[in-house]
Protein backbone atom coordinates (compact mmCIF):
# COMPACT_ATOMS: atom_id res chain seq x y z
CA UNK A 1 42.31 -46.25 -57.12
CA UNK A 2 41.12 -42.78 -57.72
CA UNK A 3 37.53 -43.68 -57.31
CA UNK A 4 37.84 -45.28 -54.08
CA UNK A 5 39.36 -42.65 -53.05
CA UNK A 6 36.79 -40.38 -53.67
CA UNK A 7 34.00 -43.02 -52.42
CA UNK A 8 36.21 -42.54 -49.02
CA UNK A 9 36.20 -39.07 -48.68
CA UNK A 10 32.34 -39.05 -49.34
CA UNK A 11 31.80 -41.52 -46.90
CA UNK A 12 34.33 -39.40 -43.91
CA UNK A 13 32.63 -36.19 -44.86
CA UNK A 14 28.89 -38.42 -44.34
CA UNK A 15 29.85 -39.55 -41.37
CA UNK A 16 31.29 -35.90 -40.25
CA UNK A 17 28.23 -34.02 -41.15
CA UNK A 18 26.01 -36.68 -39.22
CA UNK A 19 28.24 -36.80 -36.14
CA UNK A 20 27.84 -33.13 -36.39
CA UNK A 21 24.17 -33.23 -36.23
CA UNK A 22 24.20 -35.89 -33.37
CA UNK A 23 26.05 -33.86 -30.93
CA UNK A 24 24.63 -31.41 -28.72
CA UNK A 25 26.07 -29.05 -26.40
CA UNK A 26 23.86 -28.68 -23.14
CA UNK A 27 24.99 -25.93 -20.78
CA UNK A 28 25.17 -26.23 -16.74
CA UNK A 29 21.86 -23.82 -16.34
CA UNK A 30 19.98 -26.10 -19.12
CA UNK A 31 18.27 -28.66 -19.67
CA UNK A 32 17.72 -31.14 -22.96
CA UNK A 33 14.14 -32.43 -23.92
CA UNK A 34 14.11 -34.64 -27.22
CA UNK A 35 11.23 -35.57 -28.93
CA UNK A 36 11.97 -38.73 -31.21
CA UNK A 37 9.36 -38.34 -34.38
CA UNK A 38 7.28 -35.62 -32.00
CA UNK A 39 6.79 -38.30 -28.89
CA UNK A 40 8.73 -37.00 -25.80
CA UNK A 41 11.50 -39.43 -24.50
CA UNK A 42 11.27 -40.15 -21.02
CA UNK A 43 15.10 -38.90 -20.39
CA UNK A 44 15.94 -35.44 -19.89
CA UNK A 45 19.68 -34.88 -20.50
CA UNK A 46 21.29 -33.01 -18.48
CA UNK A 47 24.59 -30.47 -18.98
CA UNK A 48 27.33 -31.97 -21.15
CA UNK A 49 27.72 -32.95 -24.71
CA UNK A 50 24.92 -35.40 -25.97
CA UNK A 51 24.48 -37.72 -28.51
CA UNK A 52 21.00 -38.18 -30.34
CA UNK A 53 20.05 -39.57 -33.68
CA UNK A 54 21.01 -37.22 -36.58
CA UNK A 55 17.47 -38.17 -38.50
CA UNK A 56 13.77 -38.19 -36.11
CA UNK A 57 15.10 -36.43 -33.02
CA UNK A 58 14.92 -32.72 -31.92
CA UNK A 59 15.97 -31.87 -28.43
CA UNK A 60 14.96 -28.45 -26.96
CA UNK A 61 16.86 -27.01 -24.26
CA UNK A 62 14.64 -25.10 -21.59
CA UNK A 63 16.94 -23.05 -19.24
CA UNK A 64 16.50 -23.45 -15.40
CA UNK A 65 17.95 -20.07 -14.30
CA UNK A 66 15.62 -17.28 -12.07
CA UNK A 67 13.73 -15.28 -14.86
CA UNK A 68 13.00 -11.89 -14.04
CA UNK A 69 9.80 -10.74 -15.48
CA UNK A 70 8.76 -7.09 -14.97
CA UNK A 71 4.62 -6.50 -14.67
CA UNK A 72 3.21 -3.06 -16.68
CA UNK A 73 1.14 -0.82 -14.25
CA UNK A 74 -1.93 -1.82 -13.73
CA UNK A 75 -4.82 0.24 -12.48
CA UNK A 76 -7.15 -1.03 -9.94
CA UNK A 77 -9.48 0.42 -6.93
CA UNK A 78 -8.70 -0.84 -3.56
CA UNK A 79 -10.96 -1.96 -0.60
CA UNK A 80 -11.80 1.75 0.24
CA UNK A 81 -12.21 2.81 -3.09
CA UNK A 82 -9.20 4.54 -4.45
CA UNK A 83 -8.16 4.49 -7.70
CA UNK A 84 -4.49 3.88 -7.74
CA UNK A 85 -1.64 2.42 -10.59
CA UNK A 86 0.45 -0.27 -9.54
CA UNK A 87 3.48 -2.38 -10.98
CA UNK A 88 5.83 -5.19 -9.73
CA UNK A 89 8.44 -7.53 -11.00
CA UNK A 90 8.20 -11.73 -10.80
CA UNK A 91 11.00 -13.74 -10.35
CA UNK A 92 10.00 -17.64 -11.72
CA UNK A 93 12.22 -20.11 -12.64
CA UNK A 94 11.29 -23.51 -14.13
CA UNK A 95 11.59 -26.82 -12.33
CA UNK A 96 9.94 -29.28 -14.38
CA UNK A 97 11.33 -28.63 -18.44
CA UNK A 98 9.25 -31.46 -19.52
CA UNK A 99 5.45 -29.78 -18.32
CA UNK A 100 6.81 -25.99 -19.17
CA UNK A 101 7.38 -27.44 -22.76
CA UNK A 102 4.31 -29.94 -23.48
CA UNK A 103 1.15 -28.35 -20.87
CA UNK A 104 1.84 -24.56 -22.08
CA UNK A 105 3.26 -22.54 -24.82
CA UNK A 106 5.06 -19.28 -24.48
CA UNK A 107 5.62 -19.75 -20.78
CA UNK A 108 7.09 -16.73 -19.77
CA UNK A 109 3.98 -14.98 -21.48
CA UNK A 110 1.41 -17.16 -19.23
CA UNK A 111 3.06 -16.03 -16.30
CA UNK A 112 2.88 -12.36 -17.30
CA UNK A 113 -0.95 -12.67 -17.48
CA UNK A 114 -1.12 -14.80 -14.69
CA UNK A 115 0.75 -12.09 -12.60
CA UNK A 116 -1.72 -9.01 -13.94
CA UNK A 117 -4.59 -11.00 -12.91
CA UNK A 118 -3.46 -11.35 -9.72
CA UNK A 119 -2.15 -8.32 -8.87
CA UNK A 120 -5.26 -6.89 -9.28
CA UNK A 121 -6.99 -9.24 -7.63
CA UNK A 122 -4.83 -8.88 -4.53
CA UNK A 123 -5.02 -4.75 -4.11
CA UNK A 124 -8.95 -4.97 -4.41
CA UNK A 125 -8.85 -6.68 -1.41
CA UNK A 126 -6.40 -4.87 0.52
CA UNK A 127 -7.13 -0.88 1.33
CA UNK A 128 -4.84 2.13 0.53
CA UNK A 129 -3.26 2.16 4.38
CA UNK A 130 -2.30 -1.85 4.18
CA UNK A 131 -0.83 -1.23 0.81
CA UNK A 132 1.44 1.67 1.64
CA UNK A 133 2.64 -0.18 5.10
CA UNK A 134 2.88 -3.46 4.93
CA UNK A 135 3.87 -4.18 1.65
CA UNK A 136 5.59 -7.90 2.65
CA UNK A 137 1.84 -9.47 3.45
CA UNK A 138 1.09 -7.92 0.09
CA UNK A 139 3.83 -9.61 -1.97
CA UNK A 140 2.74 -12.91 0.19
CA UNK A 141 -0.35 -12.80 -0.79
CA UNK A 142 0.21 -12.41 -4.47
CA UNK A 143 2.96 -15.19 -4.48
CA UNK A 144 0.83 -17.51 -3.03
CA UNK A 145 -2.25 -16.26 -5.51
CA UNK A 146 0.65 -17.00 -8.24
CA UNK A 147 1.71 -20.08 -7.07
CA UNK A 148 -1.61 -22.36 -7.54
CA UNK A 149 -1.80 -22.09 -11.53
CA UNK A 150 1.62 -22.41 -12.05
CA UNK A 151 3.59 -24.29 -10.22
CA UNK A 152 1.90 -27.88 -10.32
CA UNK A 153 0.30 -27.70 -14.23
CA UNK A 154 3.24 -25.72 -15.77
CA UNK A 155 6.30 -26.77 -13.66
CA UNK A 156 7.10 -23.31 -12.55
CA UNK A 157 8.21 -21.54 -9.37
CA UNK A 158 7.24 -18.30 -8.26
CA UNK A 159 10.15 -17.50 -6.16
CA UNK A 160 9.37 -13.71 -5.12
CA UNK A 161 6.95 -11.18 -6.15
CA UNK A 162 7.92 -7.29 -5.07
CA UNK A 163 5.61 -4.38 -6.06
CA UNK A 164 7.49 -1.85 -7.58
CA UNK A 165 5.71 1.75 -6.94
CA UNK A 166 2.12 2.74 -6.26
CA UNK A 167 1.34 5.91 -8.07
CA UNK A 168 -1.55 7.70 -6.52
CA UNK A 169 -3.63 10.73 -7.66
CA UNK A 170 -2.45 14.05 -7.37
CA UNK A 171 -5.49 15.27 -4.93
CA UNK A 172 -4.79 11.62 -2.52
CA UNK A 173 -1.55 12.68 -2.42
CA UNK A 174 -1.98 16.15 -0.92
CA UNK A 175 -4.79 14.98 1.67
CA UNK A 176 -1.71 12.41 2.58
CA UNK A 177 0.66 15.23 3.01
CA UNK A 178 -1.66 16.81 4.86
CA UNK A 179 -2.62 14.18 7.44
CA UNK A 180 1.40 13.59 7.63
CA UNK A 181 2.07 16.87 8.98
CA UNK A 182 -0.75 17.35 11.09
CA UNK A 183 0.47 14.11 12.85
CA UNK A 184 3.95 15.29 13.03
CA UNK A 185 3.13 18.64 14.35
CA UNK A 186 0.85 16.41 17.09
CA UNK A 187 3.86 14.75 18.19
CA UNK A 188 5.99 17.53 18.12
CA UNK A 189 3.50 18.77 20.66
CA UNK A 190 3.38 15.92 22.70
CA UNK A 191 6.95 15.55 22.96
CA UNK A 192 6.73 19.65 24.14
CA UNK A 193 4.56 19.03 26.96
CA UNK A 194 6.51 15.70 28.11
CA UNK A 195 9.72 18.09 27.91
CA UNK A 196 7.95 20.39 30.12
CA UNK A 197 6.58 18.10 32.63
CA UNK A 198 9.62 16.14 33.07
CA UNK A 199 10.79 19.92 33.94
CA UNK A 200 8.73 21.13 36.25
CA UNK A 201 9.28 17.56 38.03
CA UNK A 202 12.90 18.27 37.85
CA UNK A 203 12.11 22.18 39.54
CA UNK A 204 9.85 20.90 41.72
CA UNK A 205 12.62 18.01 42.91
CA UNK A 206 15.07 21.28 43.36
CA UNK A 207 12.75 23.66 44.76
CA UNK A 208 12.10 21.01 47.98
CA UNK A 209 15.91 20.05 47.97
CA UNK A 210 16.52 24.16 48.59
CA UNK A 211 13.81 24.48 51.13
CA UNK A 212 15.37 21.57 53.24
CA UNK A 213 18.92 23.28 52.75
CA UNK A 214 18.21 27.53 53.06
CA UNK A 215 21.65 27.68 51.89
CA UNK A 216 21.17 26.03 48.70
CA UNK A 217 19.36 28.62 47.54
CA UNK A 218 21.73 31.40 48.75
CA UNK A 219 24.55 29.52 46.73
CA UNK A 220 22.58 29.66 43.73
CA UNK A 221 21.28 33.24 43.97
CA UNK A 222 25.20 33.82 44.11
CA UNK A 223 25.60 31.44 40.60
CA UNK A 224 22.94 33.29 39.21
CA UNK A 225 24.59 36.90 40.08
CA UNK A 226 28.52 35.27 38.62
CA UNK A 227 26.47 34.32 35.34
CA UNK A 228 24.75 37.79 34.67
CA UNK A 229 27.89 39.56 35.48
CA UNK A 230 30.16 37.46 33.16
CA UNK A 231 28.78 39.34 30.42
CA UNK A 232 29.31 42.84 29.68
CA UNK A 233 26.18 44.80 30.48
CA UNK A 234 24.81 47.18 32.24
CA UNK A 235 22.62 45.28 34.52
CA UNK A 236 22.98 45.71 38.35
CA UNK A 237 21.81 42.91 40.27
CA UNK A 238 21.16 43.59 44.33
CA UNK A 239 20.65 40.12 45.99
CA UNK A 240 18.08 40.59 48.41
CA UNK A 241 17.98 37.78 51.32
CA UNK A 242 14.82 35.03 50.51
CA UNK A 243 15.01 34.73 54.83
CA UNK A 244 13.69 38.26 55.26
CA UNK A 245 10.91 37.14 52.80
CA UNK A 246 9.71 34.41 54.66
CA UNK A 247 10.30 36.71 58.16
CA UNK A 248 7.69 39.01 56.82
CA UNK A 249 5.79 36.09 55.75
CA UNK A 250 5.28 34.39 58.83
CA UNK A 251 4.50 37.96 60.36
CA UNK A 252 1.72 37.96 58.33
CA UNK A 253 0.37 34.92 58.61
CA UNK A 254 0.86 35.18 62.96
CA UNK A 255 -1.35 38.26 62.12
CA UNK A 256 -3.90 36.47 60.21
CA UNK A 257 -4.60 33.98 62.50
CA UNK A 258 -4.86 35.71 65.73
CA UNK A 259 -8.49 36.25 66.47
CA UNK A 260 -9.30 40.13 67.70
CA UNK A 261 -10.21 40.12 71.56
CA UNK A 262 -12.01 43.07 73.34
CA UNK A 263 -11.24 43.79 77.31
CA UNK A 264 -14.24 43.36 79.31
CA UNK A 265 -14.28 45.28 82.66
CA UNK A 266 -14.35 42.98 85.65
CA UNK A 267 -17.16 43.00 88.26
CA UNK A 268 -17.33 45.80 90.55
CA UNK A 269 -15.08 47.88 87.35
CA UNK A 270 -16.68 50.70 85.86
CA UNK A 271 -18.84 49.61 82.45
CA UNK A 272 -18.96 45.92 83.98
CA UNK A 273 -22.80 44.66 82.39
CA UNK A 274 -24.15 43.37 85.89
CA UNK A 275 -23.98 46.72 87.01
CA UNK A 276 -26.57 47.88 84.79
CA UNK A 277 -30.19 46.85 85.21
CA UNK A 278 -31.97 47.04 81.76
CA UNK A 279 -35.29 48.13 81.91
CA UNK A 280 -38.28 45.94 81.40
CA UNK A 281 -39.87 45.16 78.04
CA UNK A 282 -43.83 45.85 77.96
CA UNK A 283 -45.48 42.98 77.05
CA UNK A 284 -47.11 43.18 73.25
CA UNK A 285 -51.06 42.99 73.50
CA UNK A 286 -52.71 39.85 71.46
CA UNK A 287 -54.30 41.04 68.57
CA UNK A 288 -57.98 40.02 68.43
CA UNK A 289 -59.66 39.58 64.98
CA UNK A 290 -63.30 39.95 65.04
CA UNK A 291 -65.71 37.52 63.45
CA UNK A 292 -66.74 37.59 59.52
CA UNK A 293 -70.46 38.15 59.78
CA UNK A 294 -72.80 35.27 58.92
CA UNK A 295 -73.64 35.62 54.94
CA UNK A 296 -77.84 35.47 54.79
CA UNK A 297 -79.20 33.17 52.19
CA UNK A 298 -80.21 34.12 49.36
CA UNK A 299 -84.08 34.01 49.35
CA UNK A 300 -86.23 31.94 46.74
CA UNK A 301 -86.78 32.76 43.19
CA UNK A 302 -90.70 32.86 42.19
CA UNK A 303 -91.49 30.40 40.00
CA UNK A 304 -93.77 32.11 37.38
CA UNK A 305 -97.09 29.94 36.63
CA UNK A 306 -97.24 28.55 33.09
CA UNK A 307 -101.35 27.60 32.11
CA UNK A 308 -101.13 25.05 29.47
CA UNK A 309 -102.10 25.71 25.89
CA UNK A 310 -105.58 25.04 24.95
CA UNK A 311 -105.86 22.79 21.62
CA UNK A 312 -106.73 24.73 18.39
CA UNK A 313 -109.63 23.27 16.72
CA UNK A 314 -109.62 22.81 13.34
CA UNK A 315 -110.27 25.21 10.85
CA UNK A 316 -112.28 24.55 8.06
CA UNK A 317 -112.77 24.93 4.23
CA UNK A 318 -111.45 28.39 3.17
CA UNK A 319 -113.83 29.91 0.93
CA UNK A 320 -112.49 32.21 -1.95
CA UNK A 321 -110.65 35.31 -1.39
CA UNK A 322 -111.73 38.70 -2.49
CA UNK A 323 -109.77 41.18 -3.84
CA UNK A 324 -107.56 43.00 -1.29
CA UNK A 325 -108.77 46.28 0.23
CA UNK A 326 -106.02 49.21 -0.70
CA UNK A 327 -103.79 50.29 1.79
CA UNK A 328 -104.31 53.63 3.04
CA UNK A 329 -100.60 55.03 4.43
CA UNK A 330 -100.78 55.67 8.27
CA UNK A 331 -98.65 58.67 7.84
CA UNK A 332 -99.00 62.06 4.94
CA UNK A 333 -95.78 62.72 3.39
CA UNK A 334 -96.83 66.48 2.91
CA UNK A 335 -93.80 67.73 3.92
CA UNK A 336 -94.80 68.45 7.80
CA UNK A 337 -93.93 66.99 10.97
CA UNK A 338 -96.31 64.66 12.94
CA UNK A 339 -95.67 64.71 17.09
CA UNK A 340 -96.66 62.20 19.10
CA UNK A 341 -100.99 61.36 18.64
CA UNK A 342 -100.64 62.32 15.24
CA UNK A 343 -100.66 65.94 15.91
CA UNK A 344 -99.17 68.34 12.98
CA UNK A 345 -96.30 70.07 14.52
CA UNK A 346 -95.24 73.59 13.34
CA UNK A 347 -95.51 74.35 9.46
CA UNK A 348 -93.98 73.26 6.06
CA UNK A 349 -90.50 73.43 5.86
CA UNK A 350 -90.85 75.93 3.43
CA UNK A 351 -92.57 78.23 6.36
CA UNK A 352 -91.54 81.89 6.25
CA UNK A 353 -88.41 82.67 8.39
CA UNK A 354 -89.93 84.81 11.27
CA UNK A 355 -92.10 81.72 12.91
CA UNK A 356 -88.85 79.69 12.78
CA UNK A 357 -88.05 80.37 16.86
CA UNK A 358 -91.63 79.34 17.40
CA UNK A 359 -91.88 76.14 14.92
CA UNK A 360 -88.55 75.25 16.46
CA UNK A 361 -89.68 75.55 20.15
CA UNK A 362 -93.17 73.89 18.77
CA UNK A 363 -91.12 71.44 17.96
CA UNK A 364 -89.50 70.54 20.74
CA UNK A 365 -92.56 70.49 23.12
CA UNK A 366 -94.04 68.37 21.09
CA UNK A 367 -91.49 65.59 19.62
CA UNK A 368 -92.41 62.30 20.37
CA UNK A 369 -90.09 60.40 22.79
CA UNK A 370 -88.98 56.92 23.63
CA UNK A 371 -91.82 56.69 26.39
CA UNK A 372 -94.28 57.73 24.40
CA UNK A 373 -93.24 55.16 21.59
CA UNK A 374 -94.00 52.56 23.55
CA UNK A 375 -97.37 53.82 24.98
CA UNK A 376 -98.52 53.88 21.86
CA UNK A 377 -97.18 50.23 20.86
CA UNK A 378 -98.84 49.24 24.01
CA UNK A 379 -102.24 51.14 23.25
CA UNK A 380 -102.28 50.00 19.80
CA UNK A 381 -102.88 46.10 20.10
CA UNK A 382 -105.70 46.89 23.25
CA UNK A 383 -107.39 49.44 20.96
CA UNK A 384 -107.61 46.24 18.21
């Protein structure tokens, strides 16, 4: 009796340890994938308790809630080249447990990837002015660069992509600031001169309302005077009437315009100008120009006669040449002076100092001149 016993207990606490391992506990934002001996059962249980076979199946629950996945910084260099860090955050969730299980391991990790890939991707593309202002085509964009590898293979969702902060360099930061408040100070500006044109519309509006009503103006010449006095000063204010202004005005302008007339004496009046005969202006004589004389022609210039050049007959055989005569020199270098005709003139340099007057005066009877230079040239070739 004993051992049955003890064969029943074995078998409840069997059966109890096996009904353990059969039941699983799915939760509402799960779902159950079981693999039977590593093949994939077509059923995906859903939230509740489940039964599966204690020995050859594994289920894996894959949760179905919105993941948030936060992207590192990532560096990149936009359109118009600026270097810039950017980060974001992903929100996935999965909608098909079966492919997010079997077609990729590590899921959440593939999207990380798949989201620093495209981020930079997506801010080459745009510049540094699209980036800063319209950040929702941004996050578009990268959703739908997100979407394509993940939703259909893996089963996943990119539900929203957001970037975070754009951290740009210290020197594009102050050329920013700078640009900002050189636009601000333009509007201020603008919104200046609107102020005062709107004004002077406004005082030119009141300005023809006072003209049409003269006692307008007097009215507010008398606010203006109530105003100054209302605080205490010192200041004494004498209104002075604006229609005496305008008298003298028009005084002057009457003045202006009339045109100055002289009185001219009637006929038969003293200083009347038909009384007066003015004398007769003498006629002015013509003035006659005589005649260039005729230029005379410049007479003919004498053609000199040219006889033509004989032919030079041939000259024959040279015989030899004896030897040269010597060269006597035409003039003595004794020291004296030779005048013209190769007369001596005066004595030696070295002549005693009393003849000097009459060497000198010799000398200057007799010193050869241009003329004489070329009589002789002349004489010389005739006396050959």
């Amino acid at each position: 009796m004993g051992v049955v016993i003890i064969v029943l207990v074995v078998f409840v606490v069997v059966g109890l340890v096996l009904l353990a391992m059969s039941l699983r506990n799915v939760q509402q934002y799960e779902k159950g994938v079981v693999f039977r001996f590593g093949r994939l059962l077509p059923d995906i249980r859903g939230p509740g308790l489940r039964v599966i076979r204690p020995i050859g199946d594994r289920m894996q629950k894959v949760s179905v809630q919105t993941q948030v996945l936060g992207i590192p910084p990532q560096g990149s260099i936009t359109a118009d080249n600026v270097t810039l860090t950017v980060d974001a955050v992903v929100y996935f969730r999965v909608t098909d447990p079966v492919k997010a299980l079997v077609n990729v391991r590590d899921y959440p990790s593939a999207v990380s990837q798949i989201a620093q890939t495209s981020l930079r991707a997506v801010i080459g593309r745009a510049d540094l002015d699209t980036l800063l202002s319209d950040r929702d085509h941004i996050n578009s964009e990268l959703k739908k660069v997100m979407d394509a590898p993940t939703e259909e293979p893996w089963g996943l969702r990119i539900e929203r992509v957001e970037i975070k902060d754009i951290a740009l360099p210290e020197s594009m930061m102050r050329s920013m600031s700078k640009q900002a408040e050189a636009e601000r100070e333009r509007r201020a500006r603008v919104i200046a001169a609107d102020g005062e044109f709107q004004a002077s519309q406004r005082l030119s509006d009141a300005a023809a309302t006072m003209a049409d009503t003269p006692g307008a103006l007097q009215l507010r010449l008398l606010q203006t005077v109530v105003d100054v006095s209302a605080e205490k000063n010192s200041t004494l204010v004498m209104p002075f009437p604006v229609e005496m202004l305008r008298f003298f005005e028009r005084q002057s302008r009457e003045t202006d315009d009339t045109p100055t007339r002289r009185s001219v004496p009637l006929p038969g009046q003293a200083g009347h100008p038909g009384d007066h005969e003015l004398p007769e202006v003498p006629a002015i004589p013509e003035l006659v120009v005589p005649a260039a004389p005729p230029v005379p022609a410049a007479p003919p210039v004498p053609v000199a006669f040219v006889p033509p050049v004989e032919p030079v007959e041939p000259v024959g055989p040279v015989g030899p040449v004896g030897p040269a005569e010597p060269v006597v020199p035409a003039l003595h270098l004794s020291g004296e002076r030779v005048g013209f005709g190769g007369g001596r003139i005066g004595e030696r340099i070295d002549a005693p100092a009393a003849g000097r007057a009459a060497v000198a005066r010799e000398r200057r009877n007799n010193w050869p001149t241009q003329a004489g230079s070329d009589q002789e040239r002349d004489a010389t070739p005739a006396a050959g």
